[in-house]
C-alpha atoms as a PDB file:
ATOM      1  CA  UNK A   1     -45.120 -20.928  55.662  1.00  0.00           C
ATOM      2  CA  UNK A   2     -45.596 -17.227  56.372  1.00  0.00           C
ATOM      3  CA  UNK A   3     -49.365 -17.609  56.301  1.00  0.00           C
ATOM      4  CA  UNK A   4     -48.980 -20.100  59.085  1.00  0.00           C
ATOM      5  CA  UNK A   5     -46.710 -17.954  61.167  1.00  0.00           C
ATOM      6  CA  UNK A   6     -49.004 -14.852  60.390  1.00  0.00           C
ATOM      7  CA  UNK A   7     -51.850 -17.053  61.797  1.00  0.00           C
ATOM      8  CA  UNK A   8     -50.051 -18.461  64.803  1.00  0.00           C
ATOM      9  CA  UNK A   9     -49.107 -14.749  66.043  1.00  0.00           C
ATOM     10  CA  UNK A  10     -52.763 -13.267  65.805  1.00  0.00           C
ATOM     11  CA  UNK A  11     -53.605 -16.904  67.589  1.00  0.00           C
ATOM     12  CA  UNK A  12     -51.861 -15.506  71.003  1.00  0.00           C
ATOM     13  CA  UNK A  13     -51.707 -12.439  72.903  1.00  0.00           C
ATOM     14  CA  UNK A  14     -47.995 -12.862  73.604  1.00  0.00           C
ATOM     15  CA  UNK A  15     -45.321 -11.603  70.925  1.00  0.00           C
ATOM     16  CA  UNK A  16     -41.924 -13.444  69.891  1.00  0.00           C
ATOM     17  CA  UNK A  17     -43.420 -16.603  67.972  1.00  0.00           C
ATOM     18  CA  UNK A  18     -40.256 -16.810  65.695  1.00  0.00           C
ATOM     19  CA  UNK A  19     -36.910 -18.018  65.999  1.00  0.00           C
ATOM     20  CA  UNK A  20     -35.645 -15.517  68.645  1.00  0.00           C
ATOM     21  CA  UNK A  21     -38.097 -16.521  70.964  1.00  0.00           C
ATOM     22  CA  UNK A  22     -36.960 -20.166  70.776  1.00  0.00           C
ATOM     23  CA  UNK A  23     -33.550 -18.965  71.246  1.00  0.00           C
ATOM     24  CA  UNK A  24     -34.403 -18.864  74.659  1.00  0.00           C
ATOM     25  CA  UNK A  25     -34.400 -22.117  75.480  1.00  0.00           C
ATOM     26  CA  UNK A  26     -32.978 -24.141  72.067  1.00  0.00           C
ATOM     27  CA  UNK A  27     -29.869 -23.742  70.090  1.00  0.00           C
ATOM     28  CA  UNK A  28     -30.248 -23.272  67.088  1.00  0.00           C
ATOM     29  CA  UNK A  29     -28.674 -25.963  64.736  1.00  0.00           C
ATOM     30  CA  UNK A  30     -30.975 -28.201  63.207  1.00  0.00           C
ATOM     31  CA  UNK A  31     -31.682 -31.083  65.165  1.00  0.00           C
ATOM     32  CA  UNK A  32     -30.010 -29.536  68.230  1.00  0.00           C
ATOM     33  CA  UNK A  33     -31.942 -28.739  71.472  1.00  0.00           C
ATOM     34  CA  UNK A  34     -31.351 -27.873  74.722  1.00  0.00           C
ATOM     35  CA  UNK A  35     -34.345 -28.797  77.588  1.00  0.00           C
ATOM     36  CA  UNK A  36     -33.103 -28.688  80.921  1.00  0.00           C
ATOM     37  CA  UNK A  37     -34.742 -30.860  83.548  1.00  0.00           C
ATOM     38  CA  UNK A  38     -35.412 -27.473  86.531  1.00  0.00           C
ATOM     39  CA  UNK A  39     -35.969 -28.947  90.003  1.00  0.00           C
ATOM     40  CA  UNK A  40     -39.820 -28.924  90.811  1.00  0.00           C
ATOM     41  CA  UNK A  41     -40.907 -28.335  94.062  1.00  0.00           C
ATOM     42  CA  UNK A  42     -42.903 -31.550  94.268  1.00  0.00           C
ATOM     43  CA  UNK A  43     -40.953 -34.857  94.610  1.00  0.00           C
ATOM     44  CA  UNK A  44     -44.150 -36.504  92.331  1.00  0.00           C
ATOM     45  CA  UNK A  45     -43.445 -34.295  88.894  1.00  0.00           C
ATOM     46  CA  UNK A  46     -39.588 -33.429  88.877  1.00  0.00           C
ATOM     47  CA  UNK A  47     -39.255 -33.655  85.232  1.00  0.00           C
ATOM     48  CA  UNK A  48     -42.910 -32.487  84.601  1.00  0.00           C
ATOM     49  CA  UNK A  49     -44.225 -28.509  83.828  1.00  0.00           C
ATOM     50  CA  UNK A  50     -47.490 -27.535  83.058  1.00  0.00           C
ATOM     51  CA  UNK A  51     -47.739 -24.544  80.653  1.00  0.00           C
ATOM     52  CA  UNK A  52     -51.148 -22.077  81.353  1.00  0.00           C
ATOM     53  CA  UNK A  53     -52.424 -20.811  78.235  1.00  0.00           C
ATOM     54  CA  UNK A  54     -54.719 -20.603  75.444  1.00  0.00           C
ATOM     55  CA  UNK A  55     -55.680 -22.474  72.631  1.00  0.00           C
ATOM     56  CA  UNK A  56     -57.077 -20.689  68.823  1.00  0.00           C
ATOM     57  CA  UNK A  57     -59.008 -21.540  66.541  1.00  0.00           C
ATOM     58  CA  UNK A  58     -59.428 -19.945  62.694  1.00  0.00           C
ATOM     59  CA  UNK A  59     -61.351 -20.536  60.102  1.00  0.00           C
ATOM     60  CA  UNK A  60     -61.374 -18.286  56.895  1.00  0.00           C
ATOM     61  CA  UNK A  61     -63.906 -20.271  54.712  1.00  0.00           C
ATOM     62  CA  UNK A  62     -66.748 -20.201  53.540  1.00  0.00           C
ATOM     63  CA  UNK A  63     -66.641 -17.547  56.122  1.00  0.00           C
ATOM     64  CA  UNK A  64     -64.927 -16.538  59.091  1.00  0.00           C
ATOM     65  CA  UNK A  65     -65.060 -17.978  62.634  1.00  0.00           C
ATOM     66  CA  UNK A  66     -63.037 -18.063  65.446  1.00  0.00           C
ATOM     67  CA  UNK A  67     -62.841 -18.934  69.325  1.00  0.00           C
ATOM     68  CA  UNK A  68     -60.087 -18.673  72.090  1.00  0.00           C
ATOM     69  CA  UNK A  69     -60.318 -20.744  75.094  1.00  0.00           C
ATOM     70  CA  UNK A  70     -58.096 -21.077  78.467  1.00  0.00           C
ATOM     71  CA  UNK A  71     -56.481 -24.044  79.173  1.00  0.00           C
ATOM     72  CA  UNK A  72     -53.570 -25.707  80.507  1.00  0.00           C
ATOM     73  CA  UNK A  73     -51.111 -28.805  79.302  1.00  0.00           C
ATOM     74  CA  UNK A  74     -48.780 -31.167  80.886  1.00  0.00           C
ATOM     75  CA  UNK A  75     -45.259 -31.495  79.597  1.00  0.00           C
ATOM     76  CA  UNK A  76     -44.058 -35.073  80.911  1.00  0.00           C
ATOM     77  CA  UNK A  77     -41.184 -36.880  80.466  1.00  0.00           C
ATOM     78  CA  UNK A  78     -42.325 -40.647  79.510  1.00  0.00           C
ATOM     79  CA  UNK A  79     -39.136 -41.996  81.898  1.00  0.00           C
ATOM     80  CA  UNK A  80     -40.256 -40.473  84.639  1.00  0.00           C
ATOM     81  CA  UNK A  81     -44.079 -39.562  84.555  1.00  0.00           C
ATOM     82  CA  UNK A  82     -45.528 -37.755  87.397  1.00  0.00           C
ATOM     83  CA  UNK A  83     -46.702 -39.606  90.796  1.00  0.00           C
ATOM     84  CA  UNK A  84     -49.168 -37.565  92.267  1.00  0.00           C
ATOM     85  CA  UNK A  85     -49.834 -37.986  95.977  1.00  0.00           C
ATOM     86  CA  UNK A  86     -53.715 -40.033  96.525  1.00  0.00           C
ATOM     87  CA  UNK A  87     -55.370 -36.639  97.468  1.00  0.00           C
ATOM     88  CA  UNK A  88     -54.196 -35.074  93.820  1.00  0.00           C
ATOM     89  CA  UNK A  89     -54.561 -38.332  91.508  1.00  0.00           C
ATOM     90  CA  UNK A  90     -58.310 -37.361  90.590  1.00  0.00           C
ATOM     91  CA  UNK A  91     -56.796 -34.003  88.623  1.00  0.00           C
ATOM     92  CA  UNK A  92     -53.547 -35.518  87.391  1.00  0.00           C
ATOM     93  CA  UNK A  93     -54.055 -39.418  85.917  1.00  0.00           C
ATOM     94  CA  UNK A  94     -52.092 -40.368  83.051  1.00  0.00           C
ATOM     95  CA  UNK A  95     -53.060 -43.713  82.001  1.00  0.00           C
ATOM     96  CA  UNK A  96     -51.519 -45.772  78.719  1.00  0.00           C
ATOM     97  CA  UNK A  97     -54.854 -46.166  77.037  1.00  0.00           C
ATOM     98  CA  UNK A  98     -55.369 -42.709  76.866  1.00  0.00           C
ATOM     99  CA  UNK A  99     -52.875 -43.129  73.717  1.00  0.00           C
ATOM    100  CA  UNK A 100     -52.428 -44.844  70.603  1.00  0.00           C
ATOM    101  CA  UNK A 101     -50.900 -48.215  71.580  1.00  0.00           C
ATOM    102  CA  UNK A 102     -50.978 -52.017  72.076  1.00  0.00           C
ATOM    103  CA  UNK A 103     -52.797 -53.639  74.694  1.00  0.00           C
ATOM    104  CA  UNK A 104     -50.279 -54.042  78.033  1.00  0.00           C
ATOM    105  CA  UNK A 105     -48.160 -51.671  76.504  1.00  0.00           C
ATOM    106  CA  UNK A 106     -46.476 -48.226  77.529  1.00  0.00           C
ATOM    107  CA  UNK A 107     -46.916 -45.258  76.200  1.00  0.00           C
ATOM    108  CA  UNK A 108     -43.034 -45.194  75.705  1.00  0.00           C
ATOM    109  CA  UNK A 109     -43.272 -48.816  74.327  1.00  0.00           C
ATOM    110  CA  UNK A 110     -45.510 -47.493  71.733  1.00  0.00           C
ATOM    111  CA  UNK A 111     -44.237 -44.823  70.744  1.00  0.00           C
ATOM    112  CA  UNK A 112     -40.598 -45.897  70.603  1.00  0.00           C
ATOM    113  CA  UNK A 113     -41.900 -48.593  68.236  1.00  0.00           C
ATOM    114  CA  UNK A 114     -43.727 -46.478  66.251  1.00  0.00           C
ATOM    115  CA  UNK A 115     -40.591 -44.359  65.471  1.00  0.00           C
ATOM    116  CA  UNK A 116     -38.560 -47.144  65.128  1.00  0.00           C
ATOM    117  CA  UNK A 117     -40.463 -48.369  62.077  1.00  0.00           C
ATOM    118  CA  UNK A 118     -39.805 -44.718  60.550  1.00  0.00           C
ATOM    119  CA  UNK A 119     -35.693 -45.507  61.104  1.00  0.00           C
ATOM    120  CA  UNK A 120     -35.446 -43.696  64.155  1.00  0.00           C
ATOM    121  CA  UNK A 121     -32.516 -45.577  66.538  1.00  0.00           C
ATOM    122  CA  UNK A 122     -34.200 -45.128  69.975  1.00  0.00           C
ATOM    123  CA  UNK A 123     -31.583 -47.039  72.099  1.00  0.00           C
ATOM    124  CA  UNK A 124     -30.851 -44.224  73.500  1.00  0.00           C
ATOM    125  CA  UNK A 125     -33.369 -41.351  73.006  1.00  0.00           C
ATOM    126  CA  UNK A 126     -36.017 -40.082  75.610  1.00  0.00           C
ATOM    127  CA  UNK A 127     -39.759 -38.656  75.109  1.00  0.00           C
ATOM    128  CA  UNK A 128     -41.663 -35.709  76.450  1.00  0.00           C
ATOM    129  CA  UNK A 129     -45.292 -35.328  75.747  1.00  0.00           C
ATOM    130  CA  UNK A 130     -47.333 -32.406  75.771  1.00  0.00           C
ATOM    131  CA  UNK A 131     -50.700 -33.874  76.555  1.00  0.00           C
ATOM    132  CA  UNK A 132     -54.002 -33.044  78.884  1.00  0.00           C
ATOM    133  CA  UNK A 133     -53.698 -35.642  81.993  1.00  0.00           C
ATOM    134  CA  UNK A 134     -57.360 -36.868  83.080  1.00  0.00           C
ATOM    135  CA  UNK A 135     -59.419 -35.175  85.614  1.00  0.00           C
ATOM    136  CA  UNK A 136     -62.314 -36.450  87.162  1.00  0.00           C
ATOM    137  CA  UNK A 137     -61.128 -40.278  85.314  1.00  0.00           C
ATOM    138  CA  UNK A 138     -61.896 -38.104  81.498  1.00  0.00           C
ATOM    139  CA  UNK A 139     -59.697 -36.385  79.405  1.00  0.00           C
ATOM    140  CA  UNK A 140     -59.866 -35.702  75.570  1.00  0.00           C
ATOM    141  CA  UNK A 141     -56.742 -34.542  73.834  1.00  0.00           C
ATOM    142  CA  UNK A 142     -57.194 -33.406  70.544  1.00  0.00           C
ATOM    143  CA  UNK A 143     -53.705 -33.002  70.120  1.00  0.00           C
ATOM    144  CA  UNK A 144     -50.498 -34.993  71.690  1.00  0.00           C
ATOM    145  CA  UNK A 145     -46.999 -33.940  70.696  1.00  0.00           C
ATOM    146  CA  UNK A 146     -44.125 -36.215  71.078  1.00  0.00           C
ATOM    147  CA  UNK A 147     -41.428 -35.011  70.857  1.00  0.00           C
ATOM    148  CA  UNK A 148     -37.924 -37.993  70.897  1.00  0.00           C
ATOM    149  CA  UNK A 149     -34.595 -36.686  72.165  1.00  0.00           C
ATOM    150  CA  UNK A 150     -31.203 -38.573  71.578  1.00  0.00           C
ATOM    151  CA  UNK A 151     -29.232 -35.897  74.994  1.00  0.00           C
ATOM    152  CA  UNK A 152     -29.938 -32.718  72.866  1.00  0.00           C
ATOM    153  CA  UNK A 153     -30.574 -33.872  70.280  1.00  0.00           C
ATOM    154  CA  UNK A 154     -34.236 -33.481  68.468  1.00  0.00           C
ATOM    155  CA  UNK A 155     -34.647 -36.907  66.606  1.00  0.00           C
ATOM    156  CA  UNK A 156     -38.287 -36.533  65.885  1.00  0.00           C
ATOM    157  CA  UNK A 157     -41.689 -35.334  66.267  1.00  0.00           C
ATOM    158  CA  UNK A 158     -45.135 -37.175  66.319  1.00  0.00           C
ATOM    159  CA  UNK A 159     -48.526 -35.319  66.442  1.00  0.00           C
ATOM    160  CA  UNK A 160     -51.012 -37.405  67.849  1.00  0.00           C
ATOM    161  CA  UNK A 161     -54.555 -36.651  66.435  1.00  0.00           C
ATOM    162  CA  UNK A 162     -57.567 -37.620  68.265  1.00  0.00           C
ATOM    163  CA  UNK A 163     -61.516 -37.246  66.812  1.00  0.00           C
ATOM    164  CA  UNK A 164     -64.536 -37.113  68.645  1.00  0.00           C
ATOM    165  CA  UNK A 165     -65.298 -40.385  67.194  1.00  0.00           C
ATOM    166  CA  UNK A 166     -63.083 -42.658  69.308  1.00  0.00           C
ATOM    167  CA  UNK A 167     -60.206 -42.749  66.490  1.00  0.00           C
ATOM    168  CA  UNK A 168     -56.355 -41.982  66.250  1.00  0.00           C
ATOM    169  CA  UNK A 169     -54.046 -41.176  64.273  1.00  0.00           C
ATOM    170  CA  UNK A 170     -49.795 -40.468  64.446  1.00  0.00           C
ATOM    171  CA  UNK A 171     -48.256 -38.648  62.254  1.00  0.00           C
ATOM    172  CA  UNK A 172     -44.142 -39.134  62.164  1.00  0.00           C
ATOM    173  CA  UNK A 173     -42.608 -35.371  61.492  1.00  0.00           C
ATOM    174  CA  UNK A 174     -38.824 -34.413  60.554  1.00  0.00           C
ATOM    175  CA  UNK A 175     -39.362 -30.970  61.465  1.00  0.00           C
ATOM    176  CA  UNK A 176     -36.486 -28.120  60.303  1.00  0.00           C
ATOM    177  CA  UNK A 177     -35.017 -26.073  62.846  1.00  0.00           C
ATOM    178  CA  UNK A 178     -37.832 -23.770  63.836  1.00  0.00           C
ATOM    179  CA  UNK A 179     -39.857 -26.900  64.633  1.00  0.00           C
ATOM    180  CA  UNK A 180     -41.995 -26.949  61.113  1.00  0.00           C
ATOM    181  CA  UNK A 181     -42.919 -29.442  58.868  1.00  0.00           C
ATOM    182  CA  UNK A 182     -45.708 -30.767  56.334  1.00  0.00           C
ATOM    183  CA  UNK A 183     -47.662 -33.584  56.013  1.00  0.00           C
ATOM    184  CA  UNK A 184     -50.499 -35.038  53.594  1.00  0.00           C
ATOM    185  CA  UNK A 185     -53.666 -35.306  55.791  1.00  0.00           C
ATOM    186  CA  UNK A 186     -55.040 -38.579  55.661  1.00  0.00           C
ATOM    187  CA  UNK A 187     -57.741 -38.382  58.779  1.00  0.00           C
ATOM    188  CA  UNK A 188     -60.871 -37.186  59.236  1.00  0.00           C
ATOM    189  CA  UNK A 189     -61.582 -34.903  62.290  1.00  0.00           C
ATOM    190  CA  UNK A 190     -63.749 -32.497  61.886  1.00  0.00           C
ATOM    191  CA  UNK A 191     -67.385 -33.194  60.246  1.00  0.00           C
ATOM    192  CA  UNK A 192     -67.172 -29.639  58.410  1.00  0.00           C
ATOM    193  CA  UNK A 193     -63.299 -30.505  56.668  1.00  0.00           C
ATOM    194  CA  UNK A 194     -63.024 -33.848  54.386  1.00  0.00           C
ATOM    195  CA  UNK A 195     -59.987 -36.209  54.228  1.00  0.00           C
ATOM    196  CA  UNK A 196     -57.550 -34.007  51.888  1.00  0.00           C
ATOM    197  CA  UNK A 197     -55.294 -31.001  51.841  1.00  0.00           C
ATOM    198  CA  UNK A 198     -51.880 -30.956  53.900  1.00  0.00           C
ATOM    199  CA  UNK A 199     -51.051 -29.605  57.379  1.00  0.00           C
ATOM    200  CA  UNK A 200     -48.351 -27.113  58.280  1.00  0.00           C
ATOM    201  CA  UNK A 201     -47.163 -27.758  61.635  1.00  0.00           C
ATOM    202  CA  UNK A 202     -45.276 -25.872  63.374  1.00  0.00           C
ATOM    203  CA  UNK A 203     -44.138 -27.583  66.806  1.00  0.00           C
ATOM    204  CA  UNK A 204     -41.053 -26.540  68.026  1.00  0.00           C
ATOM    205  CA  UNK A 205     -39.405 -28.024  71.736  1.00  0.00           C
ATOM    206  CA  UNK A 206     -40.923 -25.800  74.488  1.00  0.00           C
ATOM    207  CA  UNK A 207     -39.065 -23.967  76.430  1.00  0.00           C
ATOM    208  CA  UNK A 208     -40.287 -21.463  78.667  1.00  0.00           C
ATOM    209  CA  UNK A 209     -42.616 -20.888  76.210  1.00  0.00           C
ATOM    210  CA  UNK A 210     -45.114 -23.161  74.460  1.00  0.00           C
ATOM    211  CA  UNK A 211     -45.983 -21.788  70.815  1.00  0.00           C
ATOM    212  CA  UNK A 212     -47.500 -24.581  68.564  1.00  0.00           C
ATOM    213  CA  UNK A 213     -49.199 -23.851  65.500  1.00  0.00           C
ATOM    214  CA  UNK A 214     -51.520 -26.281  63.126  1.00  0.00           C
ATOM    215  CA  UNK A 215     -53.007 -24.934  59.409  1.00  0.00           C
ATOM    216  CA  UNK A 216     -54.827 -27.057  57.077  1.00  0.00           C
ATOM    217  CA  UNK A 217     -54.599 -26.136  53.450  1.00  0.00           C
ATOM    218  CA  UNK A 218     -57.137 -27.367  51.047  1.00  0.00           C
ATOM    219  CA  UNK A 219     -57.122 -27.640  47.202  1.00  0.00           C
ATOM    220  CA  UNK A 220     -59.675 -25.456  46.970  1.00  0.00           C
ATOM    221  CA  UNK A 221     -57.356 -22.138  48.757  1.00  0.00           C
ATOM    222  CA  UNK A 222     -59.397 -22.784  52.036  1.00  0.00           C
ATOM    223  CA  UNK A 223     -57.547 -22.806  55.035  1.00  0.00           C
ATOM    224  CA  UNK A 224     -57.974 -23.388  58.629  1.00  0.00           C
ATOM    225  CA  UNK A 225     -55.519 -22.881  61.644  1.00  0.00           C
ATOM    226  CA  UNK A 226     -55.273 -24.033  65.315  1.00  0.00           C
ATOM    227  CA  UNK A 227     -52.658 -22.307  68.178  1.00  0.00           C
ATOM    228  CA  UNK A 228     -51.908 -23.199  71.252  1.00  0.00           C
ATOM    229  CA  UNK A 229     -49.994 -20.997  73.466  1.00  0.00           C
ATOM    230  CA  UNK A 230     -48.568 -20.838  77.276  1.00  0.00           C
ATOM    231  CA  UNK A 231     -46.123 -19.876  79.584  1.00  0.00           C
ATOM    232  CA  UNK A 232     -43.936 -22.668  81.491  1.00  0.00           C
ATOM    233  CA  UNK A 233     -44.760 -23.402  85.339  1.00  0.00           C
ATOM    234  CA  UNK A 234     -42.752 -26.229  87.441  1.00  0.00           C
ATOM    235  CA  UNK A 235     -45.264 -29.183  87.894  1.00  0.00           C
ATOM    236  CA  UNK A 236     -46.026 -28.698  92.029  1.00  0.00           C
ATOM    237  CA  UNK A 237     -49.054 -29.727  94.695  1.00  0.00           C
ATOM    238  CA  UNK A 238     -49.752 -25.639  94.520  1.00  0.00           C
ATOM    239  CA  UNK A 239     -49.298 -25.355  90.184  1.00  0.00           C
ATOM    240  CA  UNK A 240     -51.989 -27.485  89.938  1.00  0.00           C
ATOM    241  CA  UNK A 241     -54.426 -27.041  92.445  1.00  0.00           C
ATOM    242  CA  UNK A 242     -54.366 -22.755  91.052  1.00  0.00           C
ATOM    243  CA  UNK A 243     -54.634 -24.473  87.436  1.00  0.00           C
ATOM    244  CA  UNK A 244     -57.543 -26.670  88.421  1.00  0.00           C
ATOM    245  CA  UNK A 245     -59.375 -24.170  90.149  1.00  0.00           C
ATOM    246  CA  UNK A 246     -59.012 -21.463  87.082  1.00  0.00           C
ATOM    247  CA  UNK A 247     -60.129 -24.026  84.950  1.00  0.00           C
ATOM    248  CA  UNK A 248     -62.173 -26.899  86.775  1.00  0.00           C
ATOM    249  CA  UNK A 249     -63.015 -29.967  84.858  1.00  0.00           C
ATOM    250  CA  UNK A 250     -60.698 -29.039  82.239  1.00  0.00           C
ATOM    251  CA  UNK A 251     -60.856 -31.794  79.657  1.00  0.00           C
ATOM    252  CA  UNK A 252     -64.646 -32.158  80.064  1.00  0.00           C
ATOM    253  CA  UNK A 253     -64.645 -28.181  78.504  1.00  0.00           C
ATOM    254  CA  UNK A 254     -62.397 -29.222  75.707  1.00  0.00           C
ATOM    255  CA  UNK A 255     -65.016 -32.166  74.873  1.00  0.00           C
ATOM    256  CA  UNK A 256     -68.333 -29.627  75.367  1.00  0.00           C
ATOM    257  CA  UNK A 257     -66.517 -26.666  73.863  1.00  0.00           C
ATOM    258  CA  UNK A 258     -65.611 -28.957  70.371  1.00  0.00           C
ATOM    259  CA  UNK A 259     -69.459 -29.745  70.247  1.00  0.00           C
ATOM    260  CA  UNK A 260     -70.768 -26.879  71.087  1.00  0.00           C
ATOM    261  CA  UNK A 261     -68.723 -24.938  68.481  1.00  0.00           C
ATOM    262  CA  UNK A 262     -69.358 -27.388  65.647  1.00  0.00           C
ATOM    263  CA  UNK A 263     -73.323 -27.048  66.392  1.00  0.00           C
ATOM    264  CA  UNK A 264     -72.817 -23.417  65.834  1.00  0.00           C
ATOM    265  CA  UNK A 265     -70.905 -23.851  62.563  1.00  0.00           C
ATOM    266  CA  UNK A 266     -73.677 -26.055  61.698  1.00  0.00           C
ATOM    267  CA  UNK A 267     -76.857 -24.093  62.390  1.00  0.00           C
ATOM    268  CA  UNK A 268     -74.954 -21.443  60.128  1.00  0.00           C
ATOM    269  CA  UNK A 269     -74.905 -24.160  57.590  1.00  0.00           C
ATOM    270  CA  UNK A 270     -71.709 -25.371  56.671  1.00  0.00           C
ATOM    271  CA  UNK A 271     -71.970 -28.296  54.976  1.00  0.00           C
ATOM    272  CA  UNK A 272     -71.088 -31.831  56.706  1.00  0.00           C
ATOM    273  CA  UNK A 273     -68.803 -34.275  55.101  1.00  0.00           C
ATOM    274  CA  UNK A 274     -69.368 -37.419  55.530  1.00  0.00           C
ATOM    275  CA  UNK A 275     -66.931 -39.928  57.698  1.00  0.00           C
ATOM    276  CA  UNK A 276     -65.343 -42.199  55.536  1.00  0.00           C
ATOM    277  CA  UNK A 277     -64.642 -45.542  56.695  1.00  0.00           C
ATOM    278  CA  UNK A 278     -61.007 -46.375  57.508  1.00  0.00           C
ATOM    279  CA  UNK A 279     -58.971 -49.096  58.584  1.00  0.00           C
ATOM    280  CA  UNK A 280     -57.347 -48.541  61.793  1.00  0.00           C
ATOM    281  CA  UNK A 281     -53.784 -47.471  62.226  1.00  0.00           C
ATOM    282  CA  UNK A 282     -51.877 -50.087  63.127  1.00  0.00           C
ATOM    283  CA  UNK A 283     -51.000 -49.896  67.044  1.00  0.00           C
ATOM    284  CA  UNK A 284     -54.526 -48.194  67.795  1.00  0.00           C
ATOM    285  CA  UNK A 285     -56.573 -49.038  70.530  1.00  0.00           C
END
């Protein structure tokens, strides 16, 4: 686990990515969290933030590679998603289908029923999702986090993985109390990494802070690490017109910037794996 907190510090320019830092805005006994709902300045996102930052990428084999791009996420509470006014919907939609799920159903339906089948009680619990929202009517997320509250606290996690090939995949995470956990990975996303291994996540409950770190380790020693990191803004008309004009057509760039990174790795010649074929996971659409 210290490789993948070694990783997810050189992934960001900002220090603190430890236990201290998330002192800040958690307690600390496992399973125990503190978010506090802070009064937006827009009546359409009260319980929503955005968090500016930048998302890492690593790799160490067959040789090294990295990039850093700017971004910036939502942080929505599924009970009470934002309502932008007409004149903002084109760079703030948030739309079901956008997420693993039945037809006709919510994102909250979905995802409290896929934690439910993991023995999660959800009578009472309450989701936030760190997600892009669509802009322009496209978004890509390569990533989701959900992350399922019972007051404060911290049931669950679920990471939410998305490929470039129209397919999904949840994984269900008890994480420890700095947010970490492993899990087997069992779904192809990248052409140049096949269907084995095991992630370390690390994805603890952001506070005023966003630190989330991603390694895949591979039988062969080979490993490869994502970071995403940001500072906390109240959702507002003005938050989000500054974001979209620092980054315009932000989810579009996430799409290009996968593609144009993996044709780079290719013309250097790592080898493609092929995609294997896989039946869907139930609830996918």
């Amino acid at each position: 686990m210290k490789a993948l907190e070694g990783m997810a510090a050189q992934s960001t320019s900002q220090p603190g990515f430890g236990p201290a830092d998330a002192a800040q805005d958690q307690t600390q006994p496992h399973g125990q969290v503190r978010y506090r709902r802070h009064q937006a300045s827009s009546r359409w996102a009260k319980s929503a933030h955005l968090y500016r930052g930048t998302v890492s990428h690593v790799r160490q084999e067959p040789f090294h590679y990295q990039f850093r791009h700017r971004t910036y996420y939502w942080l929505v509470d599924l009970d009470d998603m934002p309502r932008p006014p007409w004149y903002l919907r084109p760079l703030a939609g948030f739309k079901a289908k956008d997420h693993m799920g039945g037809p006709g159903s919510s994102t909250k339906e979905s995802i409290s029923a896929f934690v439910a089948k993991h023995g999660v009680d959800v009578s009472g619990s309450r989701f936030l999702m760190l997600c892009h929202a669509r802009v322009f009517g496209y978004v890509f997320n390569p990533l989701t986090v959900f992350w399922c509250l019972d007051k404060d606290r911290l049931q669950c996690v679920v990471a939410e993985v998305h490929n470039t090939y129209g397919q999904r995949h949840r994984y269900f995470l008890r994480t420890d109390d700095q947010g970490r956990a492993e899990v087997d990975k069992v779904f192809y996303v990248s052409p140049f990494n096949p269907v084995d291994g095991y992630y370390r996540m690390r994805l603890p409950l952001p506070g005023r802070r966003l630190r989330i770190a991603v390694q895949l380790n591979r039988p062969d020693g080979s490993a490869f690490t994502a970071g995403l990191s940001g500072r906390r803004q109240r959702a507002s008309t003005f938050a989000l017109l500054a974001a979209a004009f620092r980054h315009p057509f932000s989810t579009v760039a996430v799409s290009a910037g996968i593609r144009w990174h993996g044709i780079r790795l290719y013309a250097r010649r790592l080898p493609v794996m092929p995609r294997p074929k896989r039946a869907p996971q139930e609830g996918q659409s």
